[in-house]
C-alpha atoms as a PDB file:
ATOM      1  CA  UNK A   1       1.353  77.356 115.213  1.00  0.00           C
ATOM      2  CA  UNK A   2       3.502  76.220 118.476  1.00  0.00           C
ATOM      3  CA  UNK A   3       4.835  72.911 117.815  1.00  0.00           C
ATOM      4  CA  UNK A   4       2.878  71.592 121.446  1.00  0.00           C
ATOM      5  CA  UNK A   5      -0.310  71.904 119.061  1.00  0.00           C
ATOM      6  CA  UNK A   6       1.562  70.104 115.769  1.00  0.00           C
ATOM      7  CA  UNK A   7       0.760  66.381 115.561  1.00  0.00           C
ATOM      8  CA  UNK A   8       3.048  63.710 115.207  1.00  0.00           C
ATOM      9  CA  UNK A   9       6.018  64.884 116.705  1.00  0.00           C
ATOM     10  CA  UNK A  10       7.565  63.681 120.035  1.00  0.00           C
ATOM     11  CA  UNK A  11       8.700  65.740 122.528  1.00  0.00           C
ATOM     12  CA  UNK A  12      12.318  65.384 122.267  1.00  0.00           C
ATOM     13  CA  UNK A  13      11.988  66.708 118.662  1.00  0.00           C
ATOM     14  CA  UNK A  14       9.706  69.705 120.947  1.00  0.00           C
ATOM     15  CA  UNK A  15      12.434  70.019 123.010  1.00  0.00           C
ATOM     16  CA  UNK A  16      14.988  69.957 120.467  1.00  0.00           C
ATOM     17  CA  UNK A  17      13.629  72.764 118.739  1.00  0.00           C
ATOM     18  CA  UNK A  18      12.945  74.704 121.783  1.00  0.00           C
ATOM     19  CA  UNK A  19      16.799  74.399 122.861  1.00  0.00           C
ATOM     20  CA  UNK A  20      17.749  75.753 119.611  1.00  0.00           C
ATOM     21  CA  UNK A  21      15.003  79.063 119.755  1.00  0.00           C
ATOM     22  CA  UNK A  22      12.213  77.788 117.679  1.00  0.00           C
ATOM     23  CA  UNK A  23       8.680  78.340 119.261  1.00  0.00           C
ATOM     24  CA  UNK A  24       6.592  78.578 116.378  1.00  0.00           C
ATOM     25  CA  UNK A  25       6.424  76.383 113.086  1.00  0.00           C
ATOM     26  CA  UNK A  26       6.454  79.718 110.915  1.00  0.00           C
ATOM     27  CA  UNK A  27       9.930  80.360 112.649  1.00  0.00           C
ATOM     28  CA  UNK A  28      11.285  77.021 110.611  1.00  0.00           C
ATOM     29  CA  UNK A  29      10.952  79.313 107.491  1.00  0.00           C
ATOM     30  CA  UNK A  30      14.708  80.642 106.191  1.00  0.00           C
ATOM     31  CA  UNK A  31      16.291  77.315 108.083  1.00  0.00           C
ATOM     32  CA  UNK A  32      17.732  74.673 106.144  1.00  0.00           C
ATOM     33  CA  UNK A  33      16.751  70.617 106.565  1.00  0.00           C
ATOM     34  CA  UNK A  34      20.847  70.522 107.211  1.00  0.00           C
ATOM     35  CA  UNK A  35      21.039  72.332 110.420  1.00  0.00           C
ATOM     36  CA  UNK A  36      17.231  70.729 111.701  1.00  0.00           C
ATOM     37  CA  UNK A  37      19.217  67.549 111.046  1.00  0.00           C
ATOM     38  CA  UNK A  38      21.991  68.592 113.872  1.00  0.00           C
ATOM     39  CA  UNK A  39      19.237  69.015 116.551  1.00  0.00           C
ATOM     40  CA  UNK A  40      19.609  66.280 119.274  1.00  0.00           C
ATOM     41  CA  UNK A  41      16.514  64.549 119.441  1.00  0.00           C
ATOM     42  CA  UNK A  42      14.699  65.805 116.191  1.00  0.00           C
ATOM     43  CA  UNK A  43      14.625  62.831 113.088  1.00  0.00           C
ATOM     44  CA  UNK A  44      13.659  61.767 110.102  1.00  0.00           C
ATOM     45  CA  UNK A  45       9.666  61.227 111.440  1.00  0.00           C
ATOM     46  CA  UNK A  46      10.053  64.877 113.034  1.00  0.00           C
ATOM     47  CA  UNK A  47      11.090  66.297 109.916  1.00  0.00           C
ATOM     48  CA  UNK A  48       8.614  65.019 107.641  1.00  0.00           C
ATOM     49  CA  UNK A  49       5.850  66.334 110.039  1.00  0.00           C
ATOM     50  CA  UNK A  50       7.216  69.844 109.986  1.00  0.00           C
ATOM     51  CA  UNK A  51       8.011  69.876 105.965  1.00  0.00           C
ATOM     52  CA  UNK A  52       4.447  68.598 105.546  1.00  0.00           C
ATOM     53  CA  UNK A  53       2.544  71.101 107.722  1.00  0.00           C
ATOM     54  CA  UNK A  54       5.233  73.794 106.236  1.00  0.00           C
ATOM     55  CA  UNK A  55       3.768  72.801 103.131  1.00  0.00           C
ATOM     56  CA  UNK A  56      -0.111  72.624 103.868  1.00  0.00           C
ATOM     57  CA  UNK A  57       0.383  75.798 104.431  1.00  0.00           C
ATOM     58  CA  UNK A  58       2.399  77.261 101.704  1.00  0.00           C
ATOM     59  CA  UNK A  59       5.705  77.642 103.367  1.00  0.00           C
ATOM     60  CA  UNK A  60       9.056  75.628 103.395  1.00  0.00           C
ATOM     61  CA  UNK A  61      12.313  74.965 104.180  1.00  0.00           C
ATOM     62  CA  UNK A  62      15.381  77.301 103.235  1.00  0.00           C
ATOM     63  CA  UNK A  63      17.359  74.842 100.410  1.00  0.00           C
ATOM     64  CA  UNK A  64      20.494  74.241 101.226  1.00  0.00           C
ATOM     65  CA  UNK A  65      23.327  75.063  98.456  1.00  0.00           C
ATOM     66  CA  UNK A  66      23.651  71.372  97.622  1.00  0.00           C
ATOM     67  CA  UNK A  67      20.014  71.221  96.723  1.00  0.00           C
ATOM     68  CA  UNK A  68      19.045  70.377  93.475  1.00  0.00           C
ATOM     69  CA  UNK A  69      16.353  72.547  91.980  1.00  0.00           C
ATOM     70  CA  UNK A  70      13.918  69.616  91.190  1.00  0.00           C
END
């Protein structure tokens, strides 16, 4: 899915993601919450949106080593 189709994120968080080489939500897979965090323009609302449609669709986040395993 490219993120111009993903509701409920803004287009700085569009652009954000596109400055850093990310086209496609599947992409997200492998990269940590941490370094989404140090994107210009992507926040907390941004995040939750891509965790939950990572989710719906069976996919996540990479943990980051400070992650608890709860």
């Amino acid at each position: 899915m490219e993120f111009k189709d993903l509701k409920g994120i803004g287009q700085p968080a569009r652009n954000a993601l596109a400055a850093a080489g990310y086209c496609h939500l599947e992409e997200l897979v492998g990269v940590t919450e941490a370094e989404l965090k140090k994107l210009h323009g992507l926040g907390p609302k941004a995040l939750r949106v891509l965790r939950e449609e990572l989710a719906s669709r069976g996919l996540g986040l990479a943990r980051s080593e400070g992650d608890s395993a709860v």
